[in-house]
C-alpha atoms as a PDB file:
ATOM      1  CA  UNK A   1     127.749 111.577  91.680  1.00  0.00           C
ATOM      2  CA  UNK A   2     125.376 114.346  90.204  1.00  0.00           C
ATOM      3  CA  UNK A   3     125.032 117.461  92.783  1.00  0.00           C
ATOM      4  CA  UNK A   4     121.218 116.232  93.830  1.00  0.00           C
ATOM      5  CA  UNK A   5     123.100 113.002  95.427  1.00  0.00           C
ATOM      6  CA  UNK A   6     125.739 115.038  97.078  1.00  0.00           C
ATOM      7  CA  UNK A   7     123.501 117.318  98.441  1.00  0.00           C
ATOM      8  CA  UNK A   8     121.200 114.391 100.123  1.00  0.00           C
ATOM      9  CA  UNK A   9     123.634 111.668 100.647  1.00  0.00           C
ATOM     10  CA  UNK A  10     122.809 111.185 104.208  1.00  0.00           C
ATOM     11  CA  UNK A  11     119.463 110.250 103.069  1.00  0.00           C
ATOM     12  CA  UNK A  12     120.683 107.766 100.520  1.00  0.00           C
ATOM     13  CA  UNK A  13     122.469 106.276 103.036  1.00  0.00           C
ATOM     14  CA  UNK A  14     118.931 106.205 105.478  1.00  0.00           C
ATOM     15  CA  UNK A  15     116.968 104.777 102.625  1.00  0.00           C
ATOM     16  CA  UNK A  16     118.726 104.046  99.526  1.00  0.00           C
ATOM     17  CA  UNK A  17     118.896 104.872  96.102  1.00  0.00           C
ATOM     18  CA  UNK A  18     115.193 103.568  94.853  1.00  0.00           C
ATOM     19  CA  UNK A  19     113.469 105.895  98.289  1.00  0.00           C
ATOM     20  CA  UNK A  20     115.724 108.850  97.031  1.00  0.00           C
ATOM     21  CA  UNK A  21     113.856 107.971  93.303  1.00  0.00           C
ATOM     22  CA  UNK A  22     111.040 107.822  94.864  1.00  0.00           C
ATOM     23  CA  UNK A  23     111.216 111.231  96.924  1.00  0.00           C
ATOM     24  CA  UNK A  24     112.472 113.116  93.606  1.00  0.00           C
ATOM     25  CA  UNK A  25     109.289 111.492  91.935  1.00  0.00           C
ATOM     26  CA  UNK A  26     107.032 112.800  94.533  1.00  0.00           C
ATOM     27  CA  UNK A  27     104.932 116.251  95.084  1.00  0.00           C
ATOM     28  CA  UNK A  28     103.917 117.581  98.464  1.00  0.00           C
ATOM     29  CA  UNK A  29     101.423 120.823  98.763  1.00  0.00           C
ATOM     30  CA  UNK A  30     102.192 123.059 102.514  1.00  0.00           C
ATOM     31  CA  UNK A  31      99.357 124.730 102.693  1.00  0.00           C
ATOM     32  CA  UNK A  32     100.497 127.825 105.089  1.00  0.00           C
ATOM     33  CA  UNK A  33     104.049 129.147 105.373  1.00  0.00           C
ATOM     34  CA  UNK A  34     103.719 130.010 109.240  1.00  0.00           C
ATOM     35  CA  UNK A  35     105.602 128.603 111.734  1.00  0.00           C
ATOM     36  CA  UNK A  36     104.453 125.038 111.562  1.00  0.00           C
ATOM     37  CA  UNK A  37     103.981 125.056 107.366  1.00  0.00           C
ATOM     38  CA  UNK A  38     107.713 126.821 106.896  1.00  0.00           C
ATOM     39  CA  UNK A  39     109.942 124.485 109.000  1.00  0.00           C
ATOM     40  CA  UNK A  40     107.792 121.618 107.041  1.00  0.00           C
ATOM     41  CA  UNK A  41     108.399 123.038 103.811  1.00  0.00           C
ATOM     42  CA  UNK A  42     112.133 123.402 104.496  1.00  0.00           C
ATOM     43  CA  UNK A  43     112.208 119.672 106.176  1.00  0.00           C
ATOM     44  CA  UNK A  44     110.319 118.465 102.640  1.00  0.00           C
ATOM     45  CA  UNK A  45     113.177 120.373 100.637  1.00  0.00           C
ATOM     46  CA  UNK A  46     116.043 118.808 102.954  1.00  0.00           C
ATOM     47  CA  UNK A  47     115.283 115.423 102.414  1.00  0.00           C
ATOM     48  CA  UNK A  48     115.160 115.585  98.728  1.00  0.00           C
ATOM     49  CA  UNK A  49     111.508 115.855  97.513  1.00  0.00           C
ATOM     50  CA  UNK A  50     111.299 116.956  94.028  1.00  0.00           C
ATOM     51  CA  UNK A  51     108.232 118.745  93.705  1.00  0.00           C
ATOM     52  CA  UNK A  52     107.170 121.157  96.607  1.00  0.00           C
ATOM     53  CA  UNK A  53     103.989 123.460  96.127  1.00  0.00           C
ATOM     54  CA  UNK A  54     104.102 126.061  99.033  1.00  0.00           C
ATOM     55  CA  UNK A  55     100.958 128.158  99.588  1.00  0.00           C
ATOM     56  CA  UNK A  56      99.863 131.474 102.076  1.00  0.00           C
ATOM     57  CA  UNK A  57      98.583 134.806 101.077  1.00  0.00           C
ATOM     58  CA  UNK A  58     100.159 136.759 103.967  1.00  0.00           C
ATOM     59  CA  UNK A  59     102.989 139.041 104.482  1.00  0.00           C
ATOM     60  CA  UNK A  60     106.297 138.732 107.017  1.00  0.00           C
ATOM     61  CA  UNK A  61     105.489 140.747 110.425  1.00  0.00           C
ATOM     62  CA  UNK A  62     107.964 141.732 113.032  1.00  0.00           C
ATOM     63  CA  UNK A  63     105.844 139.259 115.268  1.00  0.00           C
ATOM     64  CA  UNK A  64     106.406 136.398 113.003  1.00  0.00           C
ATOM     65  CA  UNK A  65     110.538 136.320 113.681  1.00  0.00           C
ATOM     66  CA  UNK A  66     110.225 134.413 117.214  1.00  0.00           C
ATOM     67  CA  UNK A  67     108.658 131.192 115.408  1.00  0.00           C
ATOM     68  CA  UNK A  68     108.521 131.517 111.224  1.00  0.00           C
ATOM     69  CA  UNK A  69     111.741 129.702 109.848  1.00  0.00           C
ATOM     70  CA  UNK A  70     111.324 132.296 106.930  1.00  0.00           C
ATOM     71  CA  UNK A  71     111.010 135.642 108.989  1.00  0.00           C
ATOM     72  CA  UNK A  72     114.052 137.897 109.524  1.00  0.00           C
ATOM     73  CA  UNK A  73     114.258 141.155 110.644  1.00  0.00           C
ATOM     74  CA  UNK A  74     115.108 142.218 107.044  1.00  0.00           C
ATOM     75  CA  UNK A  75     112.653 140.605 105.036  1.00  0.00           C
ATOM     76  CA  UNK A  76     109.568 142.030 107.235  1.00  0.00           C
ATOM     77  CA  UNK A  77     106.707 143.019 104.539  1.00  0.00           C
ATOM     78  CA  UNK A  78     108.019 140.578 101.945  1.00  0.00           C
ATOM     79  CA  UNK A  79     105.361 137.980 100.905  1.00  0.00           C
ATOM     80  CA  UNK A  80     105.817 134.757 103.110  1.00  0.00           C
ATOM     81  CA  UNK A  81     105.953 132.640 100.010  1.00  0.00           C
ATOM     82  CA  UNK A  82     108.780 134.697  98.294  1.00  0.00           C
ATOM     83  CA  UNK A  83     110.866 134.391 101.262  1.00  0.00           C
ATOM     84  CA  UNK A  84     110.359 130.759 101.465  1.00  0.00           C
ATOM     85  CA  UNK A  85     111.008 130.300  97.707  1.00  0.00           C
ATOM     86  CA  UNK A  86     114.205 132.317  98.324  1.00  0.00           C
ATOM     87  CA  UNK A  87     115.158 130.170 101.352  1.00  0.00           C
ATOM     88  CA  UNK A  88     114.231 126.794  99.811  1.00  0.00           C
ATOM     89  CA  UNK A  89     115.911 127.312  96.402  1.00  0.00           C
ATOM     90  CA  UNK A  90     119.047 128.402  98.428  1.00  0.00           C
ATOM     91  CA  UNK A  91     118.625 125.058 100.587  1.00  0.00           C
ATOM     92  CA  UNK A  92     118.478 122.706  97.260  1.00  0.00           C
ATOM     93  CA  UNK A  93     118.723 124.856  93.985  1.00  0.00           C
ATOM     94  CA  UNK A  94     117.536 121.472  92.329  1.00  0.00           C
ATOM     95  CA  UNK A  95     114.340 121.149  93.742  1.00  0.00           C
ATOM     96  CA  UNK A  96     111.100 122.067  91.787  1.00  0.00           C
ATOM     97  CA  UNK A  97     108.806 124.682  93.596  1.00  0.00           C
ATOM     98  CA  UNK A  98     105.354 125.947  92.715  1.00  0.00           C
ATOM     99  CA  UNK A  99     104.745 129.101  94.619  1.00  0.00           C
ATOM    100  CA  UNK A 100     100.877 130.421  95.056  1.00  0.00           C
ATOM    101  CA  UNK A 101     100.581 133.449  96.399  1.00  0.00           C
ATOM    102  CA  UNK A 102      96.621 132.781  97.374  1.00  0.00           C
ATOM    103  CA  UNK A 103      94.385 132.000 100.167  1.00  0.00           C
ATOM    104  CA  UNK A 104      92.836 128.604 100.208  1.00  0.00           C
ATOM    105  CA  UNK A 105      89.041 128.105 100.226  1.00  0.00           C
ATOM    106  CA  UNK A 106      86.289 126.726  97.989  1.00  0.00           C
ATOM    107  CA  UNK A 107      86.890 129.457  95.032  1.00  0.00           C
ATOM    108  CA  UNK A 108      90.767 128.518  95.163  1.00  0.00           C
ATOM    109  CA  UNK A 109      90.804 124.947  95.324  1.00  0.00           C
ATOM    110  CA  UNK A 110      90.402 123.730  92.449  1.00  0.00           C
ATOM    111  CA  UNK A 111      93.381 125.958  91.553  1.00  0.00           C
ATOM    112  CA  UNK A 112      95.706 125.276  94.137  1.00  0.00           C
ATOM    113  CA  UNK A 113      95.186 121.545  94.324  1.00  0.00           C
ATOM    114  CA  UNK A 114      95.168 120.776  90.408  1.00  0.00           C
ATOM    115  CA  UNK A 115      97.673 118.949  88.816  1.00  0.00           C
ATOM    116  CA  UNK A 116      99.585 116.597  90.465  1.00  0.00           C
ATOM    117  CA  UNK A 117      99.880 116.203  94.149  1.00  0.00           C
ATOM    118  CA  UNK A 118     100.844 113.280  96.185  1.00  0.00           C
ATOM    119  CA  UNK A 119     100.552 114.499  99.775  1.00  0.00           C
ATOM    120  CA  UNK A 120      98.997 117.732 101.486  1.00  0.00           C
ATOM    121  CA  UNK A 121     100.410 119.290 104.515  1.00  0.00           C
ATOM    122  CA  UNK A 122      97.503 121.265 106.006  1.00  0.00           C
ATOM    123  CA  UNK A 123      99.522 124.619 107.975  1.00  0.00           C
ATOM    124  CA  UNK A 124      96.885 126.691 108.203  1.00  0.00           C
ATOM    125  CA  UNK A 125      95.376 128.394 111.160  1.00  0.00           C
ATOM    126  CA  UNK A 126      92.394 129.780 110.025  1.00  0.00           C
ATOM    127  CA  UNK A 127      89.121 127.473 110.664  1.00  0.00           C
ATOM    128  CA  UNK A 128      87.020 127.484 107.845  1.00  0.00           C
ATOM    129  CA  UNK A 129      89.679 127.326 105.257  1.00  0.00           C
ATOM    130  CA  UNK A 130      91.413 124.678 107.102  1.00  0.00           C
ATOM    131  CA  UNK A 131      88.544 122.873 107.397  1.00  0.00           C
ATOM    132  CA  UNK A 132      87.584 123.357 103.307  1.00  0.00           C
ATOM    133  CA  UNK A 133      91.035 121.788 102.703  1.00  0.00           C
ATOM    134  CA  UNK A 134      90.753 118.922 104.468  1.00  0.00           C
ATOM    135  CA  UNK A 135      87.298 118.657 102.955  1.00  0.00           C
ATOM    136  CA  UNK A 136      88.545 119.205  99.214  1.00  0.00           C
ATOM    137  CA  UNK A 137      91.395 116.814 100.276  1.00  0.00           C
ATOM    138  CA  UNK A 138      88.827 113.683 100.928  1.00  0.00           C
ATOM    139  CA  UNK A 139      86.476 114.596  97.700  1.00  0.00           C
ATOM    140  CA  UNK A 140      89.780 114.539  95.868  1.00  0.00           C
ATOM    141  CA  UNK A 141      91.282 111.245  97.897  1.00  0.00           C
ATOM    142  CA  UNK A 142      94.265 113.323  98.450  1.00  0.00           C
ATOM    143  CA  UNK A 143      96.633 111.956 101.545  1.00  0.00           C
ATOM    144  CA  UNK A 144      96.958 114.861 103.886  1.00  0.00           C
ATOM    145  CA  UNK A 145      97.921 115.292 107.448  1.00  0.00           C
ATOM    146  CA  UNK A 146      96.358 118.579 109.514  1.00  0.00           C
ATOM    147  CA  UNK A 147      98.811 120.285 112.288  1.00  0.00           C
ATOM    148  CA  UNK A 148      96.621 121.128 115.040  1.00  0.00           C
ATOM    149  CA  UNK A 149      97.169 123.828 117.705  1.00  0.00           C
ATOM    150  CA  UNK A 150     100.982 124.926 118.468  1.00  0.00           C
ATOM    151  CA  UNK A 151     100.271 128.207 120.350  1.00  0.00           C
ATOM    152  CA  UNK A 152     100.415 128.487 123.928  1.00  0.00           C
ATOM    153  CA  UNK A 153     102.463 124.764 124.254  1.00  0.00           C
ATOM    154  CA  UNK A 154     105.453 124.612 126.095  1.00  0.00           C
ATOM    155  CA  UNK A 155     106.157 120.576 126.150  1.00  0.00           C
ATOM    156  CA  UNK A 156     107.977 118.886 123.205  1.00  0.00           C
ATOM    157  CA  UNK A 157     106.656 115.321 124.693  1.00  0.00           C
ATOM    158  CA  UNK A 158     103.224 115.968 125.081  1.00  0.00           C
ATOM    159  CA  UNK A 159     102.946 115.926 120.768  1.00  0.00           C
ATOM    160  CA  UNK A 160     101.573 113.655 119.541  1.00  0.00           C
ATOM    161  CA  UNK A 161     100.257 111.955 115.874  1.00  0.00           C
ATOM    162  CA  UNK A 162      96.862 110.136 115.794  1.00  0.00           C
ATOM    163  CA  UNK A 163      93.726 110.543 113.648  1.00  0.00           C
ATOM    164  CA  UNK A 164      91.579 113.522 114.314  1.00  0.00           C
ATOM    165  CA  UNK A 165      88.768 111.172 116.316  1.00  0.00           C
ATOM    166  CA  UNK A 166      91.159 110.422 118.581  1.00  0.00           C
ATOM    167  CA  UNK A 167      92.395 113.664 119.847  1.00  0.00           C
ATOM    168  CA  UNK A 168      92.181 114.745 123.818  1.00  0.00           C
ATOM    169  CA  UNK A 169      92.590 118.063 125.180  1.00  0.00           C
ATOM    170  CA  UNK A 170      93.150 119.975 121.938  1.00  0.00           C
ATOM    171  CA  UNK A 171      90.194 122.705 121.350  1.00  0.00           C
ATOM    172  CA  UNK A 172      91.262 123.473 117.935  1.00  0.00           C
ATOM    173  CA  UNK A 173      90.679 119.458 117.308  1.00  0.00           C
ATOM    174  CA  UNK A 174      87.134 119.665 118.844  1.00  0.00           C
ATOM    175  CA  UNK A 175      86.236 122.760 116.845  1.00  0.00           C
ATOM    176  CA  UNK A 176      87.474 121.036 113.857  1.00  0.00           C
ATOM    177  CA  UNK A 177      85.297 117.777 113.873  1.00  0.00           C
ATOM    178  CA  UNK A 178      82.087 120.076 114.350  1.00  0.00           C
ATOM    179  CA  UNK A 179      83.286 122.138 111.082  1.00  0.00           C
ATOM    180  CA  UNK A 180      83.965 119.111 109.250  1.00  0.00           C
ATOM    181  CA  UNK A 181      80.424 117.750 110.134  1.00  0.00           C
ATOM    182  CA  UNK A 182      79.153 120.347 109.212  1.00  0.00           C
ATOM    183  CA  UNK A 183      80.348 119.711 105.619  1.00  0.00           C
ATOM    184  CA  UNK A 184      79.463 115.963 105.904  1.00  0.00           C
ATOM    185  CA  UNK A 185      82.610 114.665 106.699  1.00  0.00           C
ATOM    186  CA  UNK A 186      83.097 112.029 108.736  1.00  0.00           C
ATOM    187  CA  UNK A 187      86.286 110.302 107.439  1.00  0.00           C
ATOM    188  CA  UNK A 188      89.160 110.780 110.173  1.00  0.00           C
ATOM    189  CA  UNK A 189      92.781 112.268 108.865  1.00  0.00           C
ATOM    190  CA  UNK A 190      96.253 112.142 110.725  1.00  0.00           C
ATOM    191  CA  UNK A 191      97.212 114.718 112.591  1.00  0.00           C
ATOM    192  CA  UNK A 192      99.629 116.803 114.756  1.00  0.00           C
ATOM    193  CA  UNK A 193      98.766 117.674 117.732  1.00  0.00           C
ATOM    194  CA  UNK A 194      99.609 118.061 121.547  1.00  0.00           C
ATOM    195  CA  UNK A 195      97.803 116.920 124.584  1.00  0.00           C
ATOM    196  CA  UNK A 196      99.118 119.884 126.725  1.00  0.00           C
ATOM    197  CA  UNK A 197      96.221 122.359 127.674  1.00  0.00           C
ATOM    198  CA  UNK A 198      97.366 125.538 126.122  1.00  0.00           C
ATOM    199  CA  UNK A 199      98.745 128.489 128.003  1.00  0.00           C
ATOM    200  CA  UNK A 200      96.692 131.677 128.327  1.00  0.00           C
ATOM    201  CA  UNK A 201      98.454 135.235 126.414  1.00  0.00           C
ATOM    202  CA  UNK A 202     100.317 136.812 129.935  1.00  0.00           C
ATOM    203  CA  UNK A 203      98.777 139.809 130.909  1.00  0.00           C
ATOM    204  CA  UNK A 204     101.735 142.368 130.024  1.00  0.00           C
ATOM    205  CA  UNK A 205     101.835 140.698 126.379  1.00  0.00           C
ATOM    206  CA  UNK A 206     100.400 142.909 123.936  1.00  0.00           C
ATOM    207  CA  UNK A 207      97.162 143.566 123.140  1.00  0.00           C
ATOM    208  CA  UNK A 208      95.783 141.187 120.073  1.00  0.00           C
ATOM    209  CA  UNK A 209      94.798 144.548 118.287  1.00  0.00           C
ATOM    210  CA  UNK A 210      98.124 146.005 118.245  1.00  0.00           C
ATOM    211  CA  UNK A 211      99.326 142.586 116.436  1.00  0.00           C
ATOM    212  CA  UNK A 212      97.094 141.769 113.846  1.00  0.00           C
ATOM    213  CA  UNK A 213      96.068 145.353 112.790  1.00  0.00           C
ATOM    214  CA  UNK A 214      95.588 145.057 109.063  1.00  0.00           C
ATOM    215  CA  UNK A 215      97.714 141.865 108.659  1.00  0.00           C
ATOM    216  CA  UNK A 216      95.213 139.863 107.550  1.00  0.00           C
ATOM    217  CA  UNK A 217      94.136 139.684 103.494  1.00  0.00           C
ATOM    218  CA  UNK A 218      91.169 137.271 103.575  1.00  0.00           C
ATOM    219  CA  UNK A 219      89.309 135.689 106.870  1.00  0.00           C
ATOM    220  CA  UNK A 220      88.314 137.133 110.163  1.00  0.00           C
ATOM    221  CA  UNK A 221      91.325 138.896 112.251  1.00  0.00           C
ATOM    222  CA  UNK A 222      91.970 135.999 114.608  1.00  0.00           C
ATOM    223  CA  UNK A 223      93.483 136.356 118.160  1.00  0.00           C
ATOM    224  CA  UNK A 224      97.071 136.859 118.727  1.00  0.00           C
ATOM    225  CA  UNK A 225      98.445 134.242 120.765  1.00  0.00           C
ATOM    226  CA  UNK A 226     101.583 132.829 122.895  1.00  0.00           C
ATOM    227  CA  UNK A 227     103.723 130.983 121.380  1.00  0.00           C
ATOM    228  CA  UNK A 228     107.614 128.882 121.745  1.00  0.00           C
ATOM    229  CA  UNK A 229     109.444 129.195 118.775  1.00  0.00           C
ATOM    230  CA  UNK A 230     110.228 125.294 119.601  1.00  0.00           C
ATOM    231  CA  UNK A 231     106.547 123.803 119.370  1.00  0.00           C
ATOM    232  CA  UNK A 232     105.518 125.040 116.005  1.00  0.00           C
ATOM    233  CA  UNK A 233     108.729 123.693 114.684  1.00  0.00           C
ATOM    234  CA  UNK A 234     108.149 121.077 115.833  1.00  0.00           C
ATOM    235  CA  UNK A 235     104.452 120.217 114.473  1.00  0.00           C
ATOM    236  CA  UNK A 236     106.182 121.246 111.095  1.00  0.00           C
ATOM    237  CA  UNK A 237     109.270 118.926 111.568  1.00  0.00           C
ATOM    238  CA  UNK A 238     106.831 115.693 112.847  1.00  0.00           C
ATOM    239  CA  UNK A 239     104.316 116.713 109.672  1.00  0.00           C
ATOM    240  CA  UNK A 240     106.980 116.733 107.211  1.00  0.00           C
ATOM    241  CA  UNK A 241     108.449 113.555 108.729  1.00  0.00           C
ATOM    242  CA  UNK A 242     105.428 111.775 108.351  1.00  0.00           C
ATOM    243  CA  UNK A 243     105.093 112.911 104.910  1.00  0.00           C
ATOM    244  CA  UNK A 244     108.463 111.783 104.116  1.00  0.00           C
ATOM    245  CA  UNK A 245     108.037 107.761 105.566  1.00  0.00           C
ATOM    246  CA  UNK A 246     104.571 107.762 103.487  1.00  0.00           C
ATOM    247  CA  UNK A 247     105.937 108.546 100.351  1.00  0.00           C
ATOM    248  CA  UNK A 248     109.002 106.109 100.661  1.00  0.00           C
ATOM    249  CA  UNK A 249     106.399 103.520 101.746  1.00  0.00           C
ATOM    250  CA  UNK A 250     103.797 104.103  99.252  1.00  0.00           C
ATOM    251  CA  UNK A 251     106.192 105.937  96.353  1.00  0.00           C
ATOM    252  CA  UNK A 252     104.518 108.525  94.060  1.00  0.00           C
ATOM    253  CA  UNK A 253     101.101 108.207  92.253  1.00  0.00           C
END
């Protein structure tokens, strides 16, 4: 038994030999290492894919420990994608990774989407790069799935996966169809999202200024908000599972 089957024998046992091929065979892209993109990435790396690009351009923050699988109180400052490699690599020392220190948009994408890719996990947060991804993704007729909004949810059972036209309650999901229109598309994706309506910041949380303060490399300093460090893992965890049954359906290009 070489070390990779060790390591993943529960999932042989799941779905045999030929899926666990077929996940070594395979490349996934997680776009953003947040707290959705991060407990994807390391769900991706646990079940035995073999090729894993991860992507961000940010740094750790004290504010990201209480949801970011990848955020200690040691590693604050580090870049996100260095302390996922770390973590990942640690995880499955077998597994192939393709770190990009970048931030997504139309300049970056052909970059950061070349070469082979068989599925894209969209983790950012961000609206106009997330919508240029999913964008790039359809030109490109690459799979994807988008995780919609995890802030401000408090109940596991209210999340949901269902193509982006068929979305209630979410205001990220609204805001996202009129981007995408914008940029003439009209195809629908799969995604995560929750039909909870989100929870306002409390009043004696701090201000959104003292949190994102220079924290931000490219894009428009965006609103701190509330957040569980349950719901974005779990976006990440349903993405990545998703992911996971697609490939063993389908197999790699």
């Amino acid at each position: 038994m070489t070390k990779a089957e060790l390591y993943f024998s529960r999932s042989i046992m799941l779905y045999g030999r030929e899926g666990f091929e077929r996940l070594q065979e395979s490349s996934v892209a997680v776009v953003g290492m947040g707290g959705v993109g991060s407990y994807a990435a390391e769900a991706l790396c646990r079940a035995g894919l073999g090729n894993l690009r991860i992507i961000d351009c940010d740094i750790i923050k004290p504010t990201d420990i209480n949801r970011q699988v990848i955020a200690l109180a040691t590693n604050t400052g580090e870049r996100k994608t260095d302390a996922a490699a770390a973590r990942l690599t640690q995880i499955n020392p077998v597994v192939h990774l393709d770190v990009r220190y970048a931030f997504f948009h139309e300049d970056t994408a052909d970059e950061l989407l070349g070469g082979r890719c068989d599925f894209v996990i969209d983790a950012i947060d961000s609206m106009n790069p997330k919508a240029e991804l999913i964008s790039q993704c359809i030109r490109r007729s690459l799979p994807i799935i988008s995780a919609l909004g995890a802030a401000g949810r408090t109940d596991p059972m209210k999340v949901r996966i269902d193509t982006l036209g068929n979305t209630e309650v979410c205001p990220l999901a609204r805001t996202l169809r009129r981007y995408l229109r914008g940029r003439g598309v009209m195809t629908d994706i799969p995604v995560v999202y929750s039909t909870e309506k989100p929870v306002e910041p409390h009043p004696e949380g701090p201000s959104s200024t003292e949190e994102t303060s220079g924290t931000y490399i490219r894009g428009r300093a965006r609103q701190s908000l509330p957040s569980l460090p349950t719901l974005p893992a779990i976006f990440g965890l349903i993405a990545a599972n998703y992911v996971i049954l697609e490939l063993l359906k389908n197999g790699a290009k």
